[in-house]
Protein backbone atom coordinates (compact mmCIF):
# COMPACT_ATOMS: atom_id res chain seq x y z
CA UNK A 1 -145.07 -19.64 -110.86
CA UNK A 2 -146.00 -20.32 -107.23
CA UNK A 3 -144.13 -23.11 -105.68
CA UNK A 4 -147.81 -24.86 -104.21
CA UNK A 5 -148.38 -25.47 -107.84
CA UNK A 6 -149.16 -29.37 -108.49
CA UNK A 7 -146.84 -30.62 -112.00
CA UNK A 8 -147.71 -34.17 -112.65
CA UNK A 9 -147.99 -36.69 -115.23
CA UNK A 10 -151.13 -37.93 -116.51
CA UNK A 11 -151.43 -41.00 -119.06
CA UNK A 12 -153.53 -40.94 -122.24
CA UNK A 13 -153.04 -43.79 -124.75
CA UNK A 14 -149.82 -44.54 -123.41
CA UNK A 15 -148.36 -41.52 -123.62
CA UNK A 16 -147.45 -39.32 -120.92
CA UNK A 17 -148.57 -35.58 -120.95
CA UNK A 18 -147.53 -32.98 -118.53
CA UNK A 19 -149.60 -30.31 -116.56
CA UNK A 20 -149.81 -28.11 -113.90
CA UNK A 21 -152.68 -27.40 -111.71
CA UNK A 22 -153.19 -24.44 -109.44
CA UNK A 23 -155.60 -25.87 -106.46
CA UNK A 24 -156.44 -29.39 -106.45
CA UNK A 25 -158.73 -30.78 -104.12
CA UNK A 26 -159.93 -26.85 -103.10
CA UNK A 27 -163.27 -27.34 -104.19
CA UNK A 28 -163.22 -23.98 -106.56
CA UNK A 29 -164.30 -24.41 -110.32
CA UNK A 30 -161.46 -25.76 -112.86
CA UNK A 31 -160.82 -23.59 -116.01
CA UNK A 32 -158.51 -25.80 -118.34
CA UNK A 33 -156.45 -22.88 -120.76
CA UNK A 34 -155.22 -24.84 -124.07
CA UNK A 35 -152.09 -22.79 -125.55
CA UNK A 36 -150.89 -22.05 -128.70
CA UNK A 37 -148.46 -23.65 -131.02
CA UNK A 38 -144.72 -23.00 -130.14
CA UNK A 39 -146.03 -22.25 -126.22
CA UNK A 40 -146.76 -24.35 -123.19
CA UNK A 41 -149.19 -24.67 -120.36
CA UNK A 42 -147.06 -21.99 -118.24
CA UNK A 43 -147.76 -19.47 -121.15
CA UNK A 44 -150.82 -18.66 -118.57
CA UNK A 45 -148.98 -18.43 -115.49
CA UNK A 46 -148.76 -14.58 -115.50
CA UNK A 47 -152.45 -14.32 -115.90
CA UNK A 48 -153.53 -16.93 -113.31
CA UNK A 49 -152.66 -15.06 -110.37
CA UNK A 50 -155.13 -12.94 -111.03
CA UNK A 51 -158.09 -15.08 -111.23
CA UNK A 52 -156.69 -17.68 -108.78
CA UNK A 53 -158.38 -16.89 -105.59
CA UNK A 54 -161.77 -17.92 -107.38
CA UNK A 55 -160.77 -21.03 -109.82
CA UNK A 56 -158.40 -24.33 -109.74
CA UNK A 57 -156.71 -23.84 -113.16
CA UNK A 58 -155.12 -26.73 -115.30
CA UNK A 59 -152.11 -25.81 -117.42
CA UNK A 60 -151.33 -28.80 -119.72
CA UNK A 61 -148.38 -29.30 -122.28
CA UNK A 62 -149.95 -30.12 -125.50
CA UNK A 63 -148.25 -33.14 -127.54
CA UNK A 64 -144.93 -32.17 -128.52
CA UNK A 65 -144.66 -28.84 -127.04
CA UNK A 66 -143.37 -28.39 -122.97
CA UNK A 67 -143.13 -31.81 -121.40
CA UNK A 68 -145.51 -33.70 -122.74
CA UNK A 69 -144.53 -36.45 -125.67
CA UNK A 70 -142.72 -35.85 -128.97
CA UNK A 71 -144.81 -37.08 -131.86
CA UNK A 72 -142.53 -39.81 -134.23
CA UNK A 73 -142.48 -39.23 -137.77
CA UNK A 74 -146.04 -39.21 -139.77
CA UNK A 75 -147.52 -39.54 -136.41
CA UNK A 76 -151.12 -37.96 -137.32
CA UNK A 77 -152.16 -35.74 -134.15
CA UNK A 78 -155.66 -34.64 -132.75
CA UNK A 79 -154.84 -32.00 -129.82
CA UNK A 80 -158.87 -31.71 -129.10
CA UNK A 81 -159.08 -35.34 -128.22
CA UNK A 82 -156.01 -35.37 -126.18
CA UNK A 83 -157.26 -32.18 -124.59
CA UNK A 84 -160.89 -34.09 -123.80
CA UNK A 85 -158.99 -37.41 -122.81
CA UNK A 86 -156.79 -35.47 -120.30
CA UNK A 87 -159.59 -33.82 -118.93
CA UNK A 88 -161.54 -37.01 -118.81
CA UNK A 89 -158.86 -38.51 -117.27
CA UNK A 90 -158.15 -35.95 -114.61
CA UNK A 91 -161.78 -36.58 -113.25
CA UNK A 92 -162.76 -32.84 -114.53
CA UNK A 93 -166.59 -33.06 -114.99
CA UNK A 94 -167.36 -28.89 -115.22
């Protein structure tokens, strides 16, 4: 991973899921990579180097997996809508 790297926070219903982000604020086009169950958002990092010159990627922790929340028992999830709602709330618009 390189060190400039941004790992933050962001909020969605009250819960607290972690990402990181390549470029913020440089203007180049954002590819958000979802990854798989038992992986997290750094799964990517050995292929973003490669692209990273052209695009601003986002790296998020899906719920219960990396950083992001742990899910209480019988606690239903919906990993498209938190996907949408972190993108939403990240300001992403393309």
């Amino acid at each position: 991973m390189q060190t400039q790297w941004l790992q933050e926070y962001v909020e969605i219903r009250g819960a607290r899921f972690f990402y990181t982000r390549t470029a913020p604020g440089s203007g180049k086009p954002v590819i958000v990579l979802a990854h798989g169950c038992s992986d997290n958002g750094l799964n990517w990092a050995p292929l973003v180097p490669h692209f990273a010159a052209d695009y601003d990627f986002v790296l998020p922790d899906a719920r219960a997996h990396g950083h992001s929340p742990r899910l209480n028992p019988g606690e239903l999830t919906d990993p498209g809508r938190d996907l949408a709602e972190i993108i939403q709330a990240l300001g992403l618009e393309k």
